[in-house]
C-alpha atoms as a PDB file:
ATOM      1  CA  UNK A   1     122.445  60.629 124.095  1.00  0.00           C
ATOM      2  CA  UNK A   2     124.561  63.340 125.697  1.00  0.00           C
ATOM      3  CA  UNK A   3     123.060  64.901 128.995  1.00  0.00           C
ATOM      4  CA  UNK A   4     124.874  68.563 127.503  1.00  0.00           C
ATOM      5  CA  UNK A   5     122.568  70.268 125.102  1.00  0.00           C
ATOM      6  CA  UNK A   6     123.431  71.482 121.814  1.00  0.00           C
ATOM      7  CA  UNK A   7     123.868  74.939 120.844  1.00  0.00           C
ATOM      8  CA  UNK A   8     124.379  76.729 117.679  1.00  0.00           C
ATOM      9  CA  UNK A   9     126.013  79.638 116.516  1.00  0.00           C
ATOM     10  CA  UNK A  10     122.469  81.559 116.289  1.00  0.00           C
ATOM     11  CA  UNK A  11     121.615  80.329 119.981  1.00  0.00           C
ATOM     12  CA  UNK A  12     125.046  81.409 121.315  1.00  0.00           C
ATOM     13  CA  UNK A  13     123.654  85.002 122.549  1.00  0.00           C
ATOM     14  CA  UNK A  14     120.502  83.846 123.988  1.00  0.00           C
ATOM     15  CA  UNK A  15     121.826  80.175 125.790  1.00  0.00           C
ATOM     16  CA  UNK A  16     125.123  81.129 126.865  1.00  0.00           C
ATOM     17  CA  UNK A  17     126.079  84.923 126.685  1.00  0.00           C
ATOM     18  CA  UNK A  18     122.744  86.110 128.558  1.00  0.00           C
ATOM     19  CA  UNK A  19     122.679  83.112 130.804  1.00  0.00           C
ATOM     20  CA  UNK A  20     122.365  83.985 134.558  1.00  0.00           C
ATOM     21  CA  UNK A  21     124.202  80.834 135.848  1.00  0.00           C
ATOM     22  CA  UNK A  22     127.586  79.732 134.631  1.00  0.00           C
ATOM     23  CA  UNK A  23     128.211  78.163 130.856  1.00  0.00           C
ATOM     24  CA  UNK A  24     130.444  74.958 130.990  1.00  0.00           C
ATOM     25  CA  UNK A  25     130.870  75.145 126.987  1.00  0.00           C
ATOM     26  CA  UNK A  26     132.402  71.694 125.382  1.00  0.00           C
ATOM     27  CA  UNK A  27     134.331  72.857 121.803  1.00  0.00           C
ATOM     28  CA  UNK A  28     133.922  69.903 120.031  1.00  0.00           C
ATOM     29  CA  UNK A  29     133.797  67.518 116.496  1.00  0.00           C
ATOM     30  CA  UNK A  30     132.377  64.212 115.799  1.00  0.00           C
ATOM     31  CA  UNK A  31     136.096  63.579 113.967  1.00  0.00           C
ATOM     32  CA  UNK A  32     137.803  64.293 117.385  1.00  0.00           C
ATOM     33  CA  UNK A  33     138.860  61.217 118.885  1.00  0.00           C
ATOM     34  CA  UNK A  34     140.125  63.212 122.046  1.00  0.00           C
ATOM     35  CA  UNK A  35     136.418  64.968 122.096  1.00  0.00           C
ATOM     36  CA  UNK A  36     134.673  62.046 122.272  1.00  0.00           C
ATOM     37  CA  UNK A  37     136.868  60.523 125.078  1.00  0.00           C
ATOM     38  CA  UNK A  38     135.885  63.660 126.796  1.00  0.00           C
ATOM     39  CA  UNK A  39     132.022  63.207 126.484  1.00  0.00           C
ATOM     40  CA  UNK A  40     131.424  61.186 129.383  1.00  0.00           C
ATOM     41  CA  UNK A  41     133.248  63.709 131.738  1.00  0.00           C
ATOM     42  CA  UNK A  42     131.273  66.523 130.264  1.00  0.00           C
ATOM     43  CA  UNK A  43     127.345  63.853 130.521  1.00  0.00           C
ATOM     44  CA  UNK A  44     128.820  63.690 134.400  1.00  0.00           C
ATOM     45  CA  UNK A  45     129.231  67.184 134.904  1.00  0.00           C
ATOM     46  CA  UNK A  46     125.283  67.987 133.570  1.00  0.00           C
ATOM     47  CA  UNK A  47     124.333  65.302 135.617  1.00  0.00           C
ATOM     48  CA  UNK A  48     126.278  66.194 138.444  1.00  0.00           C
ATOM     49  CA  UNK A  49     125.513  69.530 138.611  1.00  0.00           C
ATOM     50  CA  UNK A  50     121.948  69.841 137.319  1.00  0.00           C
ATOM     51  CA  UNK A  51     120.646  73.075 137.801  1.00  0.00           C
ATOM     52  CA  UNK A  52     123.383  74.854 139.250  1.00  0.00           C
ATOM     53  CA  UNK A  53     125.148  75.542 135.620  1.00  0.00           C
ATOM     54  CA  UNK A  54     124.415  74.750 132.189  1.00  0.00           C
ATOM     55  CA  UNK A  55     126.727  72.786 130.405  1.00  0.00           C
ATOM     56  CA  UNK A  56     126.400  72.914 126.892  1.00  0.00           C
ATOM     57  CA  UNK A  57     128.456  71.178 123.258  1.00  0.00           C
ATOM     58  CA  UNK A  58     129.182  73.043 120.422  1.00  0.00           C
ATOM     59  CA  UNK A  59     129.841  71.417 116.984  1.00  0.00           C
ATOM     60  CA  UNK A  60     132.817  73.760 115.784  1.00  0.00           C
ATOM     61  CA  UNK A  61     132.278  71.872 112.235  1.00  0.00           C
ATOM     62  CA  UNK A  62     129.117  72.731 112.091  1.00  0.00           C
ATOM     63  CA  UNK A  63     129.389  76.164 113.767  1.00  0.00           C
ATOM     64  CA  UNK A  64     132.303  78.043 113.104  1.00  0.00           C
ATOM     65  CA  UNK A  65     131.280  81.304 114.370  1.00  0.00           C
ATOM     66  CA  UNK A  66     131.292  80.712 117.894  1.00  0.00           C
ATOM     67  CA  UNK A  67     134.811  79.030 117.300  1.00  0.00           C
ATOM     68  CA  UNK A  68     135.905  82.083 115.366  1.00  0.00           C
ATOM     69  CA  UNK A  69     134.916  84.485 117.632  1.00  0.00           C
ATOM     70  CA  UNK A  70     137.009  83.013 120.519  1.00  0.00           C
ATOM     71  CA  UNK A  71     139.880  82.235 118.894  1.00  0.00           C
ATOM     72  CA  UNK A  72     139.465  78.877 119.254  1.00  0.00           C
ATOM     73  CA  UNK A  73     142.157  76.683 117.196  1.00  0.00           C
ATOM     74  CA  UNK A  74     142.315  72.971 119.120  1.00  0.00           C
ATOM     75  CA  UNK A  75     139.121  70.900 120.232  1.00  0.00           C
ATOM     76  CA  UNK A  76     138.345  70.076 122.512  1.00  0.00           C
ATOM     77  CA  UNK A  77     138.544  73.561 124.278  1.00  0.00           C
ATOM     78  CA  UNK A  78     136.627  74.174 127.307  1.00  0.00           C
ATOM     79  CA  UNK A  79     135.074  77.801 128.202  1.00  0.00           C
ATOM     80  CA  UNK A  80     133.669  78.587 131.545  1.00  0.00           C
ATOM     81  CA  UNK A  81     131.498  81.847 131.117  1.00  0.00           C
ATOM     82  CA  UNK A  82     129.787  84.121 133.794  1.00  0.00           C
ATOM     83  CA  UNK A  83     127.990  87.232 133.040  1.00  0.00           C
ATOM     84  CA  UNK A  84     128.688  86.723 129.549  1.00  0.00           C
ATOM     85  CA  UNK A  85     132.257  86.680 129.909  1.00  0.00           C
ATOM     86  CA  UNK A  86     134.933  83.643 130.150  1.00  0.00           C
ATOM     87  CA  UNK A  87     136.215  83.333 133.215  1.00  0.00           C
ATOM     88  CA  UNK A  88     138.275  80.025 132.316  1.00  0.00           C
ATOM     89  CA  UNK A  89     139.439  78.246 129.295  1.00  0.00           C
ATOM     90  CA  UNK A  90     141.131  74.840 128.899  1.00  0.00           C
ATOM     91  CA  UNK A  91     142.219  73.107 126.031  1.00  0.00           C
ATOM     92  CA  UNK A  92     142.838  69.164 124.897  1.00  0.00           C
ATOM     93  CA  UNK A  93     142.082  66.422 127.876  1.00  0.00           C
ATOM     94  CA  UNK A  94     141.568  67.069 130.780  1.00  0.00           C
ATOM     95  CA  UNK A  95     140.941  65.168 134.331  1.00  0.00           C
ATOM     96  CA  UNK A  96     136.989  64.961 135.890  1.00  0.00           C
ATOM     97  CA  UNK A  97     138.875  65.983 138.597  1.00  0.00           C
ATOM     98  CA  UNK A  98     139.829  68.812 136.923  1.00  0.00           C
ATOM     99  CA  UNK A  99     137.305  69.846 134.871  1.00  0.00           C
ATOM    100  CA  UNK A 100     134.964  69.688 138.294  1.00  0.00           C
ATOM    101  CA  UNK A 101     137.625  72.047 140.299  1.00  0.00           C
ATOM    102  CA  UNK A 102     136.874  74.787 137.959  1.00  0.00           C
ATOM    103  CA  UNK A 103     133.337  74.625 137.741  1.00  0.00           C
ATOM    104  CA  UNK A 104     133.531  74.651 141.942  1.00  0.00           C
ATOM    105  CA  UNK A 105     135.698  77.585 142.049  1.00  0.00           C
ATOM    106  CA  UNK A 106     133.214  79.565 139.988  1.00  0.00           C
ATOM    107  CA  UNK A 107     130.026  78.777 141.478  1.00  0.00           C
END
């Protein structure tokens, strides 16, 4: 069990746009082989972090939307998003190391 939550395309507003702490967003799909690799960096960053940020999965099979609306074409995509807005986006695998430097830099 993932320590991310799940959110939807109908959540999206509510969960992540009118969140008042930063959104560490995981684009992902169970197919992804590279997604999944990335799931225990993303369980250490909830855990790791706790209160301080939510970080959240999105299924972009089961929720294109959210995908859609951000152009995103290549999972897994990470989106860090204050006020509503993304302040960072990576895409494919990354380090802990850095996935953790820019969560820091926008606490």
């Amino acid at each position: 069990m993932s320590q991310a939550a799940e959110v939807t395309d109908s959540q999206w507003d509510k969960t992540v746009k009118q969140s008042e702490i930063p959104v560490f967003v995981d684009f992902w799909a169970e197919w992804c082989a590279p997604c999944r690799a990335m799931g225990p960096y993303v369980d250490k960053l909830a855990d790791e972090y706790g209160e301080k940020i939510k970080v959240l999965k999105i299924n972009t099979q089961d929720n294109p939307e959210v995908p859609a609306k951000y152009g995103i074409t290549a999972i897994p995509t990470f989106l860090l998003i204050k006020g509503g807005e993304v302040v960072k986006q990576m895409v494919g695998s990354q380090s802990y190391d850095d996935l953790k430097k820019v969560v820091d830099a926008n606490l």
